[in-house]
C-alpha atoms as a PDB file:
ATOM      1  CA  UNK A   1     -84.499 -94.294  95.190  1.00  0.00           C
ATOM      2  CA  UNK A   2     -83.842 -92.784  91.884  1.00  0.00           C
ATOM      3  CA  UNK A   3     -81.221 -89.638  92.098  1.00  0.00           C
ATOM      4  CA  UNK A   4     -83.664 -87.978  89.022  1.00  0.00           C
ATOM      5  CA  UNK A   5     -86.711 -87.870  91.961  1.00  0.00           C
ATOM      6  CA  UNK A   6     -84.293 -86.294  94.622  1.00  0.00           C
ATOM      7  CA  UNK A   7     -82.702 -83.524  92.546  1.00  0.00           C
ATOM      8  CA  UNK A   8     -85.633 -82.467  90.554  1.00  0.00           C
ATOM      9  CA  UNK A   9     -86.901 -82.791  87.065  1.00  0.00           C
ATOM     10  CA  UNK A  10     -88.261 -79.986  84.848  1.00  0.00           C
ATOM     11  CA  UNK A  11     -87.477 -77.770  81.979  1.00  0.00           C
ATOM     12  CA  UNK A  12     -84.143 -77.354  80.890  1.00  0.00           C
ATOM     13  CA  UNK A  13     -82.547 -74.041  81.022  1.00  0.00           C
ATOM     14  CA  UNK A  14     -81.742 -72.478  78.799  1.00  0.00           C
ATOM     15  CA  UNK A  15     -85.446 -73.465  77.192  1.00  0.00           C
ATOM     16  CA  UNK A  16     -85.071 -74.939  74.427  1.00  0.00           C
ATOM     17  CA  UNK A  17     -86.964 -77.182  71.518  1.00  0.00           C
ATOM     18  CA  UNK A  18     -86.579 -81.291  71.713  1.00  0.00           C
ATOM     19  CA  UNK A  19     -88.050 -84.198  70.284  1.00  0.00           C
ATOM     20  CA  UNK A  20     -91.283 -83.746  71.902  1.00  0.00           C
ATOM     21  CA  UNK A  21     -91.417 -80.680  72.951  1.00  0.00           C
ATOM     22  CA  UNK A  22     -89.783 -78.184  75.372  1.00  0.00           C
ATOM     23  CA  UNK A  23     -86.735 -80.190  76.409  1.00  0.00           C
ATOM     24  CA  UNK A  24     -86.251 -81.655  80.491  1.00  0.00           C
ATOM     25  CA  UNK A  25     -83.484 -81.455  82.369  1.00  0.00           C
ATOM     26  CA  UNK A  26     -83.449 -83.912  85.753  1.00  0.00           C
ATOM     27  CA  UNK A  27     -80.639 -84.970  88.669  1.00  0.00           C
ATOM     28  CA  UNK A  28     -77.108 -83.631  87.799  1.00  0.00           C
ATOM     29  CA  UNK A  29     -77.840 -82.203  85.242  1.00  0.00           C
ATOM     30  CA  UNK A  30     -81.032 -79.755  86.679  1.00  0.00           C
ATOM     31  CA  UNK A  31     -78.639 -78.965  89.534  1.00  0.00           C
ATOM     32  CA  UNK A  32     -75.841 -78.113  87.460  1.00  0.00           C
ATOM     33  CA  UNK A  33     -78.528 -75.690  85.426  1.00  0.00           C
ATOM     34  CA  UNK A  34     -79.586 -74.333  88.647  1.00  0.00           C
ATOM     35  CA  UNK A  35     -75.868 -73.166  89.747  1.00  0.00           C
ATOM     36  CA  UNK A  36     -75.369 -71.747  86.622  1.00  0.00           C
ATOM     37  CA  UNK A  37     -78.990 -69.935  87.029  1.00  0.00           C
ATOM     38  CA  UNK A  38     -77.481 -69.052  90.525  1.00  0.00           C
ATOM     39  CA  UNK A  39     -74.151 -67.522  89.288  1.00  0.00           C
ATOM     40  CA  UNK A  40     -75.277 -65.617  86.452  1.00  0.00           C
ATOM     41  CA  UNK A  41     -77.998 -63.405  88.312  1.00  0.00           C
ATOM     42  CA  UNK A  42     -77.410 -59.829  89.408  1.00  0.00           C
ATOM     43  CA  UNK A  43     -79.029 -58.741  92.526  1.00  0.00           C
ATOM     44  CA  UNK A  44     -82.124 -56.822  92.489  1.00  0.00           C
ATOM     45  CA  UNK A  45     -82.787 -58.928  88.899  1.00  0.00           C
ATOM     46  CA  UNK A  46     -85.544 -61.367  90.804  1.00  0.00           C
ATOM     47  CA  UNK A  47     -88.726 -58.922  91.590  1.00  0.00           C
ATOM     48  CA  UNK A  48     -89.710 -60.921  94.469  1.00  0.00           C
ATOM     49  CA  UNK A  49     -86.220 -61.878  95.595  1.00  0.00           C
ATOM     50  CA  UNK A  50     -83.399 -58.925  95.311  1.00  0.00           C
ATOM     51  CA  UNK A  51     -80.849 -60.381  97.174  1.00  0.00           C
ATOM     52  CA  UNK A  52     -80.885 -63.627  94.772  1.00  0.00           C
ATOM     53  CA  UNK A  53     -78.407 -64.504  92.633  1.00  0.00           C
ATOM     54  CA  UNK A  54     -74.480 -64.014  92.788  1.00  0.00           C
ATOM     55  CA  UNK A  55     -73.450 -60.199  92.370  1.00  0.00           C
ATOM     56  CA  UNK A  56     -70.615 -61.399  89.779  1.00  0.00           C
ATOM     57  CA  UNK A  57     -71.828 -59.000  87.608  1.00  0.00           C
ATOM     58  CA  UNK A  58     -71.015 -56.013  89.811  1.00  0.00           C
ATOM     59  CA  UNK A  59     -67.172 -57.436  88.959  1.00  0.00           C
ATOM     60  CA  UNK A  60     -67.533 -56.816  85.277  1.00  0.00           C
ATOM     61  CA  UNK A  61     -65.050 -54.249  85.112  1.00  0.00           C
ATOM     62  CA  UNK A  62     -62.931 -55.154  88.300  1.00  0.00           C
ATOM     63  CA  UNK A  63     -59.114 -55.210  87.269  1.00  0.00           C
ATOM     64  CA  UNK A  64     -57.816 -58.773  86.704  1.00  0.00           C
ATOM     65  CA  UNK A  65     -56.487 -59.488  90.189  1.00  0.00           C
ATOM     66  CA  UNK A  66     -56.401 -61.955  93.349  1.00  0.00           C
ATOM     67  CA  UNK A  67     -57.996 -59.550  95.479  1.00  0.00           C
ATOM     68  CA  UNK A  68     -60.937 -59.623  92.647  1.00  0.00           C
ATOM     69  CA  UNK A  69     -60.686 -63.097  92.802  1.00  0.00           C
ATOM     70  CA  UNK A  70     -61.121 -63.475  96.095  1.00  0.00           C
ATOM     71  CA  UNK A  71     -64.471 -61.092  96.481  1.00  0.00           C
ATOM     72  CA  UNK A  72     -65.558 -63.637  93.426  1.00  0.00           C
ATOM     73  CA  UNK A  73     -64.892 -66.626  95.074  1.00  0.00           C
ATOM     74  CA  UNK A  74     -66.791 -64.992  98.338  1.00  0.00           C
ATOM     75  CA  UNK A  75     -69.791 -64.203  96.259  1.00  0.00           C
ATOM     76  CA  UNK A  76     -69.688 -67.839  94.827  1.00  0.00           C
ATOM     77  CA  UNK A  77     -69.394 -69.403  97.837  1.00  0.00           C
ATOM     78  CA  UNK A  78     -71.964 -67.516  99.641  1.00  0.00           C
ATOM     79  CA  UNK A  79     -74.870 -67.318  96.191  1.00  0.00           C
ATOM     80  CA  UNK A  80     -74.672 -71.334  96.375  1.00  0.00           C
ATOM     81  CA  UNK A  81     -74.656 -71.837 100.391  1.00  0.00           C
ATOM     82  CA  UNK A  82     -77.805 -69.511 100.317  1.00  0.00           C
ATOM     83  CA  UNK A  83     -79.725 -70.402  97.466  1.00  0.00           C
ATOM     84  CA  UNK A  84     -79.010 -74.182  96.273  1.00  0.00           C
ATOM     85  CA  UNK A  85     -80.346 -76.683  99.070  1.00  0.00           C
ATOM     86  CA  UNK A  86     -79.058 -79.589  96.854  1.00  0.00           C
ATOM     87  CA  UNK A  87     -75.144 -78.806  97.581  1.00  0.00           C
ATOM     88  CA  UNK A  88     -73.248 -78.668  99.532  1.00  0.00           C
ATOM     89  CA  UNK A  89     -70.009 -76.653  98.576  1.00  0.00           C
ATOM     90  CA  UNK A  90     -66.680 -78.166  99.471  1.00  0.00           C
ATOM     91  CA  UNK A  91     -64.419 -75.677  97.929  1.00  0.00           C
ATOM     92  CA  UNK A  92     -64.525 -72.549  95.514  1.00  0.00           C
ATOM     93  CA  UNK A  93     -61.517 -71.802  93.767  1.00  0.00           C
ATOM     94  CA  UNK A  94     -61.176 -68.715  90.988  1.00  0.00           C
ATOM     95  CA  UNK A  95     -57.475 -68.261  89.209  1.00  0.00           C
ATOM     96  CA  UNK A  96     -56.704 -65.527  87.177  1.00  0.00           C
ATOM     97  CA  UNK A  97     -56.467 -66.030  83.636  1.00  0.00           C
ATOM     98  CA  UNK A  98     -54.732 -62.485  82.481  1.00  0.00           C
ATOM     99  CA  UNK A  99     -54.159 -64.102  78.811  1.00  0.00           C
ATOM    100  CA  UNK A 100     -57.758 -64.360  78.277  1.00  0.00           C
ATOM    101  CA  UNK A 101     -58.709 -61.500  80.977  1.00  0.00           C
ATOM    102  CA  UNK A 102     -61.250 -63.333  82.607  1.00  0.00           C
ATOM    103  CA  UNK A 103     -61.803 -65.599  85.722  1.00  0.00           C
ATOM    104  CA  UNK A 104     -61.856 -69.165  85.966  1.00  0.00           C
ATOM    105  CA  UNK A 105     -64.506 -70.172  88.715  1.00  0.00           C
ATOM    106  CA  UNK A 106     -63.922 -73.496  89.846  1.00  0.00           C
ATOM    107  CA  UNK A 107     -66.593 -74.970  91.721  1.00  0.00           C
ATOM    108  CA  UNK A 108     -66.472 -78.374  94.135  1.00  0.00           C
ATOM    109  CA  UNK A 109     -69.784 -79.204  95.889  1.00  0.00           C
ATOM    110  CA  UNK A 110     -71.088 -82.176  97.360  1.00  0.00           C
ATOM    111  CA  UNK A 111     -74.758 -83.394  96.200  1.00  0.00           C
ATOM    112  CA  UNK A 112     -76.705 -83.993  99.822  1.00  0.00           C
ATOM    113  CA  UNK A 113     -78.613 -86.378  98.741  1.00  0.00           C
ATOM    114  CA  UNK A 114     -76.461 -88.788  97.129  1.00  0.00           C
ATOM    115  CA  UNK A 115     -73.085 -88.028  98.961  1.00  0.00           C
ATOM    116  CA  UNK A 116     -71.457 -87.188  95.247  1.00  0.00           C
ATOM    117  CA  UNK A 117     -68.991 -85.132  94.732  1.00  0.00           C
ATOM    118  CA  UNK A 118     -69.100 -83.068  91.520  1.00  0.00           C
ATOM    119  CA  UNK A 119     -67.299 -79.720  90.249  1.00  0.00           C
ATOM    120  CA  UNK A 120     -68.139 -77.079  87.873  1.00  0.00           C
ATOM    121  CA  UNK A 121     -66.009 -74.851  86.170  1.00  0.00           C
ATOM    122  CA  UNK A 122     -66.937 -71.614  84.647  1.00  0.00           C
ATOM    123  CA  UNK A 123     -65.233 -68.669  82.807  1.00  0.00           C
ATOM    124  CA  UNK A 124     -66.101 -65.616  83.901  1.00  0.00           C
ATOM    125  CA  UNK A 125     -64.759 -62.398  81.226  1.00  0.00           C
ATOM    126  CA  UNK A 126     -63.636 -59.226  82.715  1.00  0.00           C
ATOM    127  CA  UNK A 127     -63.990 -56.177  80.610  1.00  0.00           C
ATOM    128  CA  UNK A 128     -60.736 -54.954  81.940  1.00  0.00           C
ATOM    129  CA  UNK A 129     -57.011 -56.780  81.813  1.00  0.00           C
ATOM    130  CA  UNK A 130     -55.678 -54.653  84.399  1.00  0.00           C
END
């Protein structure tokens, strides 16, 4: 069985313009798209769904710290276990990056249908370096 057919195929997202059209996304790639989707909506942003999404947002202006590293790496762990049916999440690790002020999301997940392992990593900019 094709790993395309099992994780999905449809438009990419962002949208955007490709050779023939609105541009596709399928397999890795679409579930990749759809963690990012995951991480980067606020509650109460979905009409139909408020409690979709991540809440990393509500961390915006959290000082640069472990213990705001650790309520990240909850929200992470929990936004992907909930909402993503394709993972399976092995491990969710955020560091501190006080140089840049912003968090480093590092994601490890499992793909249930094909048994591979994949990670993700993300920044994630604080408005505050404290």
């Amino acid at each position: 069985m094709n790993p395309d057919e099992v994780l999905g195929r449809g438009l990419s997202f962002p949208l955007r313009i490709g050779i023939t059209g609105l541009a596709e996304s399928a397999g890795v790639a679409k579930v990749e798209e759809s963690i990012r989707v995951i991480l980067s909506t606020q509650y109460g942003e979905r009409v139909m769904r408020p409690r979709f999404g991540a809440n990393l947002r509500s961390l915006l202006f959290a000082p640069n710290t472990s213990a705001t590293a650790g309520l990240a790496a909850f929200y992470v762990s929990d936004a992907l276990t909930r909402w993503e049916p394709r993972i399976e999440v092995l491990d969710v690790l955020v560091t501190n990056d006080l140089a840049g002020a912003k968090l480093v999301i590092d994601v490890r997940y499992r793909l249930t249908a094909t048994a591979q392992e994949h990670q993700l990593v993300l920044p994630f900019p604080l408005e505050s370096a404290g």
